[in-house]
Protein backbone atom coordinates (compact mmCIF):
# COMPACT_ATOMS: atom_id res chain seq x y z
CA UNK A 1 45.10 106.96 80.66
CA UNK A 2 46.22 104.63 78.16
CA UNK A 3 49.78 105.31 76.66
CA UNK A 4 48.98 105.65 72.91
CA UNK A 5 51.89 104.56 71.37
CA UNK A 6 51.24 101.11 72.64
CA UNK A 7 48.15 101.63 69.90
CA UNK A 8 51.25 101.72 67.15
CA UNK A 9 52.05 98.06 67.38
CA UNK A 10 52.17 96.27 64.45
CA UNK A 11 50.11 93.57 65.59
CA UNK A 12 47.15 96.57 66.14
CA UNK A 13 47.28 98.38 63.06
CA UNK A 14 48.77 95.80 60.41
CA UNK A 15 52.01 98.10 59.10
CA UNK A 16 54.97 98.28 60.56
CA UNK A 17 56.91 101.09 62.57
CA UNK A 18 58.42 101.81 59.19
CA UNK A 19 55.89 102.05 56.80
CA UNK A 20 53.64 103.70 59.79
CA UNK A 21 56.44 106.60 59.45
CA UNK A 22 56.46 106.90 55.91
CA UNK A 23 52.81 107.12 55.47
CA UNK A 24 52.53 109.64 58.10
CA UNK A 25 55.36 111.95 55.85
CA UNK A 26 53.01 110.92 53.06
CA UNK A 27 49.92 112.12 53.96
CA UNK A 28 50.41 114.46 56.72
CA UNK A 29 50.31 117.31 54.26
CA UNK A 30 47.81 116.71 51.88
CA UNK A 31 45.10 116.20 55.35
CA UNK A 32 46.80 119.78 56.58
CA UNK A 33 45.19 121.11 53.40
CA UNK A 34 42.06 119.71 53.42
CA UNK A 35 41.55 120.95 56.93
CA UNK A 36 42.74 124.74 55.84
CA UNK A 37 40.10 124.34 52.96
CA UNK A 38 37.33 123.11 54.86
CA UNK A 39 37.48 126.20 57.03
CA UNK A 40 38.22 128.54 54.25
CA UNK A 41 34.89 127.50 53.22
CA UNK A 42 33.42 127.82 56.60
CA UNK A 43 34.73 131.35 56.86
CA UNK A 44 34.36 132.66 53.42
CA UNK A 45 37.31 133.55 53.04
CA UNK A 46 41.36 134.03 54.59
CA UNK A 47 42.57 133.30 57.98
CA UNK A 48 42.41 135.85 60.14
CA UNK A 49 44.82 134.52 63.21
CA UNK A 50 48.08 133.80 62.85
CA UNK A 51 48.50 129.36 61.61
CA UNK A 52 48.38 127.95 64.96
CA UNK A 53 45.90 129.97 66.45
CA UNK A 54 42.33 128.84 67.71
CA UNK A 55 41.27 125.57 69.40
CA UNK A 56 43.61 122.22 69.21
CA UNK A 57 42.59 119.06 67.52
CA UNK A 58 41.17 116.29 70.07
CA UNK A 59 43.16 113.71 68.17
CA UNK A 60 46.49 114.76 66.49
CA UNK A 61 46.75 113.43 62.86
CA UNK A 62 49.22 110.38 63.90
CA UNK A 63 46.65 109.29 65.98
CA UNK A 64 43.57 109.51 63.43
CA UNK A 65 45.78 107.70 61.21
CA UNK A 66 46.60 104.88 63.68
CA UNK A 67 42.85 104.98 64.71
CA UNK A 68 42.10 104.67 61.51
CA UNK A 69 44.21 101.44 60.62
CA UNK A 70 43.12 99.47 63.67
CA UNK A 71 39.34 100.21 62.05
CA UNK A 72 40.49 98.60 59.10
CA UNK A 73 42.65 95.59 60.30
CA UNK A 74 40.35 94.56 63.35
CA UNK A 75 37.05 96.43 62.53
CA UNK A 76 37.08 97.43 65.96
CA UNK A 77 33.88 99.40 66.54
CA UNK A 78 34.20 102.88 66.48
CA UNK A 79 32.59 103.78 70.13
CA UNK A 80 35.69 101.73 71.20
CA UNK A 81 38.02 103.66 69.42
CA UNK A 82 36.61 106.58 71.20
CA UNK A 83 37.09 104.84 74.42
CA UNK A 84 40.73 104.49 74.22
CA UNK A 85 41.30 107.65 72.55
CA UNK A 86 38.72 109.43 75.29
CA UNK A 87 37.08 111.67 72.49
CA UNK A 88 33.89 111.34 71.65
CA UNK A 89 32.91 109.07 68.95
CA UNK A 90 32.10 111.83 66.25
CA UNK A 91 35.78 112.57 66.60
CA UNK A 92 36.85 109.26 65.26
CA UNK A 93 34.03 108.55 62.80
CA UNK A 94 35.35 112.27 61.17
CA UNK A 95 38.85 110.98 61.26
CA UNK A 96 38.29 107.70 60.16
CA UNK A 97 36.35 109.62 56.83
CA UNK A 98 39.33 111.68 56.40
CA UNK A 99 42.08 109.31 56.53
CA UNK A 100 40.48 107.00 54.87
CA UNK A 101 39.69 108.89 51.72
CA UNK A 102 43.05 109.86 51.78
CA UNK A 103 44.18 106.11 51.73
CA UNK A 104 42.27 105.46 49.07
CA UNK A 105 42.99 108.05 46.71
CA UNK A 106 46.76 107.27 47.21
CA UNK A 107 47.24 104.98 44.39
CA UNK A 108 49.44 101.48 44.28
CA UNK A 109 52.96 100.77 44.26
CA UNK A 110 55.15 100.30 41.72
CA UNK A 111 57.84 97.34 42.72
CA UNK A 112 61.30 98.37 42.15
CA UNK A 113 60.48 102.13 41.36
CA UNK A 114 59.85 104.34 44.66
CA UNK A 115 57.60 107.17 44.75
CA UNK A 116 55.78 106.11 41.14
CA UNK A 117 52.11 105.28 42.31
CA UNK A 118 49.80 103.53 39.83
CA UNK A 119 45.98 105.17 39.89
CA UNK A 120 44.01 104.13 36.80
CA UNK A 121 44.15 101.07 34.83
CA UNK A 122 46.09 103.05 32.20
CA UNK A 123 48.41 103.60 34.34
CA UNK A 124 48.92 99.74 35.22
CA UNK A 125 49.29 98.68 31.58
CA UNK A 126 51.89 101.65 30.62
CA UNK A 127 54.15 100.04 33.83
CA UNK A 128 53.57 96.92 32.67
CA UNK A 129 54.45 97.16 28.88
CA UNK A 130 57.52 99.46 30.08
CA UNK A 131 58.92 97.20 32.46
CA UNK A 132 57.97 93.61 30.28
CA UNK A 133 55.74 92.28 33.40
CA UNK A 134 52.82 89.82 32.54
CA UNK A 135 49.78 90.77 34.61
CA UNK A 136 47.33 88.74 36.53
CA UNK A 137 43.85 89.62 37.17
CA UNK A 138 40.82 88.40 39.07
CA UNK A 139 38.07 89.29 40.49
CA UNK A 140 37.05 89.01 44.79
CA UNK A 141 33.46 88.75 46.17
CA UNK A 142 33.40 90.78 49.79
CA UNK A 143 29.65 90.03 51.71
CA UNK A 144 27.57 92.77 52.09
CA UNK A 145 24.52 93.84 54.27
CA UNK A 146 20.91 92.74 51.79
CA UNK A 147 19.25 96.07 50.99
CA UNK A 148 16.24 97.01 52.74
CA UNK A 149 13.13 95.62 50.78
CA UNK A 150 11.22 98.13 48.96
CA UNK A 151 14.09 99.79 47.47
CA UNK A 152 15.51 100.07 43.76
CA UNK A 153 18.11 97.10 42.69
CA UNK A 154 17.52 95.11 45.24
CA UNK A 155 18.73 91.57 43.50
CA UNK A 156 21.97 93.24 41.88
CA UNK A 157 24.00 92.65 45.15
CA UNK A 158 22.98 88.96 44.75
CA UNK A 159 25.49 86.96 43.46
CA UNK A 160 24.97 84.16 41.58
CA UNK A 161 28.30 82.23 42.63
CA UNK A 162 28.34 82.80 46.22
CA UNK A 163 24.34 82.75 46.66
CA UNK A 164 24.34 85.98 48.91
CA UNK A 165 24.20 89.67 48.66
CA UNK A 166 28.09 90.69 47.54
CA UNK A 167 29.92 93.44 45.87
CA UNK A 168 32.83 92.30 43.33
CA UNK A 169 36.65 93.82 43.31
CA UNK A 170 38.84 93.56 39.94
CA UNK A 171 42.02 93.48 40.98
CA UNK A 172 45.61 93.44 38.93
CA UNK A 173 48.41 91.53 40.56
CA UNK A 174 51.88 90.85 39.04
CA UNK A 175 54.11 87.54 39.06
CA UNK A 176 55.05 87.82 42.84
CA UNK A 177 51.92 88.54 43.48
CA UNK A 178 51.71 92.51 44.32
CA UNK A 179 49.20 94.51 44.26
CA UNK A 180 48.85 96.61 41.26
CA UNK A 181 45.66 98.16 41.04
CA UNK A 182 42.09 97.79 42.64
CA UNK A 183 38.88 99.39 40.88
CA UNK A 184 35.63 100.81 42.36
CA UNK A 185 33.49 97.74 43.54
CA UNK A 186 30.64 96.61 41.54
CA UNK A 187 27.23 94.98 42.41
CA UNK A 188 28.10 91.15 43.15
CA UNK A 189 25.68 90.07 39.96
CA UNK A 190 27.55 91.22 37.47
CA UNK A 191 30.09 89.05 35.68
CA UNK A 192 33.18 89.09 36.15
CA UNK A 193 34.53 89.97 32.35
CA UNK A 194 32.02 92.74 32.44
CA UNK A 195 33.16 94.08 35.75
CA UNK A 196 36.73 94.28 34.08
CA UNK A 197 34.76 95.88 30.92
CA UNK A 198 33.24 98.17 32.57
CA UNK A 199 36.66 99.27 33.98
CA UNK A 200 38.27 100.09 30.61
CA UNK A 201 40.00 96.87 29.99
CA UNK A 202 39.21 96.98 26.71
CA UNK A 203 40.96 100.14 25.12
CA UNK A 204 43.62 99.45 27.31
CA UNK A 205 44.68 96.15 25.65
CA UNK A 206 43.92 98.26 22.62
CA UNK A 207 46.58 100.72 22.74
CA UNK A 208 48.80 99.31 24.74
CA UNK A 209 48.80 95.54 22.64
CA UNK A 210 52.47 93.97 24.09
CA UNK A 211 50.83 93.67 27.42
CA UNK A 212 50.13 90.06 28.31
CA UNK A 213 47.39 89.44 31.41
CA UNK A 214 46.62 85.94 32.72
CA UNK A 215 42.81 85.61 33.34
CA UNK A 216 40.68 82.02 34.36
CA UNK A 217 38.06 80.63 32.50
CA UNK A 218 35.39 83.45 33.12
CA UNK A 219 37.03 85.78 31.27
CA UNK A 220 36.66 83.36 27.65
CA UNK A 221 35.22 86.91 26.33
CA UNK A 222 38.04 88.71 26.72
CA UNK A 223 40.53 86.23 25.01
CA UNK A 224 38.31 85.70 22.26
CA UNK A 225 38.45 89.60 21.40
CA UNK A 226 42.12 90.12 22.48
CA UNK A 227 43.81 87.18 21.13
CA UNK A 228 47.50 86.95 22.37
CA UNK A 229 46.77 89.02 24.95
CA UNK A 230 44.34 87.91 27.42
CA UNK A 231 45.41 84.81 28.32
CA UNK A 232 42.97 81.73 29.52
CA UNK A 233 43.30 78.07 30.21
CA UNK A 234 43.29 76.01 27.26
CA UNK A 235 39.42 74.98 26.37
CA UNK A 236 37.93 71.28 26.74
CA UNK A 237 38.53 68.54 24.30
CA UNK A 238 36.26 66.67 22.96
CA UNK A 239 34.38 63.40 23.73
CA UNK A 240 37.32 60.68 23.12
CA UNK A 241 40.05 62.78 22.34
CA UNK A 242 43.34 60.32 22.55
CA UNK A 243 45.74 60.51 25.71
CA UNK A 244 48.63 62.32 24.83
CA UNK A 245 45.97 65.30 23.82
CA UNK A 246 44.58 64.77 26.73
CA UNK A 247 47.78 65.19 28.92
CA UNK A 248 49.30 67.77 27.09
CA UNK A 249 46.17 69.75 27.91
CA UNK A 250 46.11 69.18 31.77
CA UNK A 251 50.20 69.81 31.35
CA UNK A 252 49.14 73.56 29.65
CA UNK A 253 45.79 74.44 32.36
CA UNK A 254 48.62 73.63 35.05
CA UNK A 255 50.86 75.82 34.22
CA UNK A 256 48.81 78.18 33.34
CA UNK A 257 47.16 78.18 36.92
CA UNK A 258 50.49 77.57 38.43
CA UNK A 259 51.31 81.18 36.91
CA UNK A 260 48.38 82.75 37.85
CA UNK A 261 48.10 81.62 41.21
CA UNK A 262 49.53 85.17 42.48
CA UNK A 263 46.74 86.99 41.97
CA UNK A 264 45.23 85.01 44.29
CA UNK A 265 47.81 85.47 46.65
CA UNK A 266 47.22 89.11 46.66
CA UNK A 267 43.54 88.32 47.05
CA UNK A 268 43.92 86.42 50.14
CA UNK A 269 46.43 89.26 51.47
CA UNK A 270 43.69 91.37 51.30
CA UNK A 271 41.56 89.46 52.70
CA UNK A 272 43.43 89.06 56.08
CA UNK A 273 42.02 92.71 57.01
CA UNK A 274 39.19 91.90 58.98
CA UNK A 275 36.73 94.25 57.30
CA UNK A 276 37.14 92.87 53.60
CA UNK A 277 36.07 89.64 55.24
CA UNK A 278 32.63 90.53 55.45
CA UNK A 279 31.01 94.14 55.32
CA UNK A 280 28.56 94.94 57.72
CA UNK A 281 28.70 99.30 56.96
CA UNK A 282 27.30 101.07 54.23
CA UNK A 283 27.38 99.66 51.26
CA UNK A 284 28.53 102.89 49.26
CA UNK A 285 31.70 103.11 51.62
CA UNK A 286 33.50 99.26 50.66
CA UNK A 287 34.53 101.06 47.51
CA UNK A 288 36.68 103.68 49.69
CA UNK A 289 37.62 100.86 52.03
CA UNK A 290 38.88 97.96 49.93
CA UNK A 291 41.14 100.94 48.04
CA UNK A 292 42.81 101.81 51.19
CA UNK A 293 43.45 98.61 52.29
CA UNK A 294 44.35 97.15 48.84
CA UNK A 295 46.71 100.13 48.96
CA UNK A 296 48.35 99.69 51.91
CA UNK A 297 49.31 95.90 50.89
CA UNK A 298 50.34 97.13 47.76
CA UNK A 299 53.49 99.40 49.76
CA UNK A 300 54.28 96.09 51.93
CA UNK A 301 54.59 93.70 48.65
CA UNK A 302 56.39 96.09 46.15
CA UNK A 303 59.70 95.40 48.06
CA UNK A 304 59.24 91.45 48.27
């Protein structure tokens, strides 16, 4: 029998001791609850043994939890998970859903302010014009499966930049390079300004017009209709413009990338979990996925 707290290394599930603690205190309750109202659904109604009562759990949650972030750092297969854990693997494909979701819906971190999670994009602008941060945002292409021919939208997941099937991530970083926010994935065809469109960029620069975000050239919609505000590389001169134009331009795109450059930090910190390298599940469960794990760097940056 393996000893399963040799399962809580670091190296296995990508958080440390410390954070593994805190997220169990975290979300410890809230899976209690949605495993008293499952079965208040299956029995129509109260309890009617005392809490406690009835058969035991296979896995405790510590262990679905830890189960679940080895999945998501090492994409170990799921049959294997059973293996160690000797349950079946039903057991850990139900946990994995559970904890998972749960992950997910958590939110981001706020740097400097514990226990303030940021959910929605509003959310990330209000922190940002309160606390005078300048954003950074990009977008991340994560490989998917190519859907089965015959059915609807087949060429949306096929993007035009990396030549294969993808699905695209927005993501919001700040000057260090945290996490702030991560929306729902979109179809790896569509652009990148209208991915951030789609995801209410708009009205949030709207109402909220003394937050500054630094975007690269694909977002040249967005700058032109929030001037001051979205902020892109300066545009090409033309044909035989004189030198000192020339190098003052280069001067401004390099410090304008050299600012920016965080976002891509975060990207690539993402990145180092083994399933956001490519996807090779369901399609309508990277979504879930790249929210958990963009999560879960977002608590390991915020106090960087």
């Amino acid at each position: 029998m393996i000893d399963r707290s040799l399962l809580t290394h670091v190296l296995l599930t990508g958080v440390s001791t410390v954070h593994l603690s805190s997220l169990v205190a975290e979300l410890a309750r809230p899976w209690v609850v949605g495993v008293e109202g499952r079965l208040h659904q299956v029995r129509g109604g109260a309890r009617k043994r005392a809490p406690g009562a009835g058969a035991r759990h296979q896995l405790v949650f510590v262990d679905r939890l830890v189960a679940t972030l080895i999945h998501l750092r090492h994409d170990l297969p799921q049959a294997v998970l059973a293996v160690l854990y000797e349950v079946d693997r039903s057991t850990i494909t139900r946990a994995v859903g559970e904890i998972r979701r749960l992950l997910a819906e958590r939110g981001f971190a706020a740097p400097d302010r514990p226990g303030v999670r940021l959910r929605t994009l509003e959310d990330v602008f209000a922190y940002a014009q309160a606390e005078s941060v300048q954003l950074r945002l990009d977008a991340t292409e994560v490989q998917v499966r190519r859907p089965a021919a015959g059915q609807g939208g087949r060429k949306a997941f096929v993007s035009g930049k990396k030549k294969q099937n993808t699905m695209k991530a927005t993501v919001i970083a700040d000057h260090r390079g945290r996490t702030l926010w991560a929306d729902n994935l979109r179809p790896g065809r569509m652009h990148d300004a209208t991915a951030a469109r789609t995801a209410g960029i708009d009205p949030c620069f709207d109402h909220l017009d003394r937050v500054q975000v630094l975007l690269d050239d694909g977002y040249l919609g967005l700058s032109r209709d929030h001037r001051g505000k979205a902020l892109t590389p300066p545009r090409k001169l033309r044909p035989g413009a004189i030198a000192p134009f020339v190098e003052l331009r280069e001067r401004q795109r390099h410090d304008h990338s050299s600012k920016r450059i965080t976002v891509e930090h975060a990207l690539a910190d993402h990145k180092r979990w083994k399933q956001l390298q490519r996807w090779t599940h369901r399609r309508d469960r990277l979504p879930e996925t790249y929210r958990a794990i963009a999560s879960l760097v977002s608590d390991r940056t915020a106090v960087i």
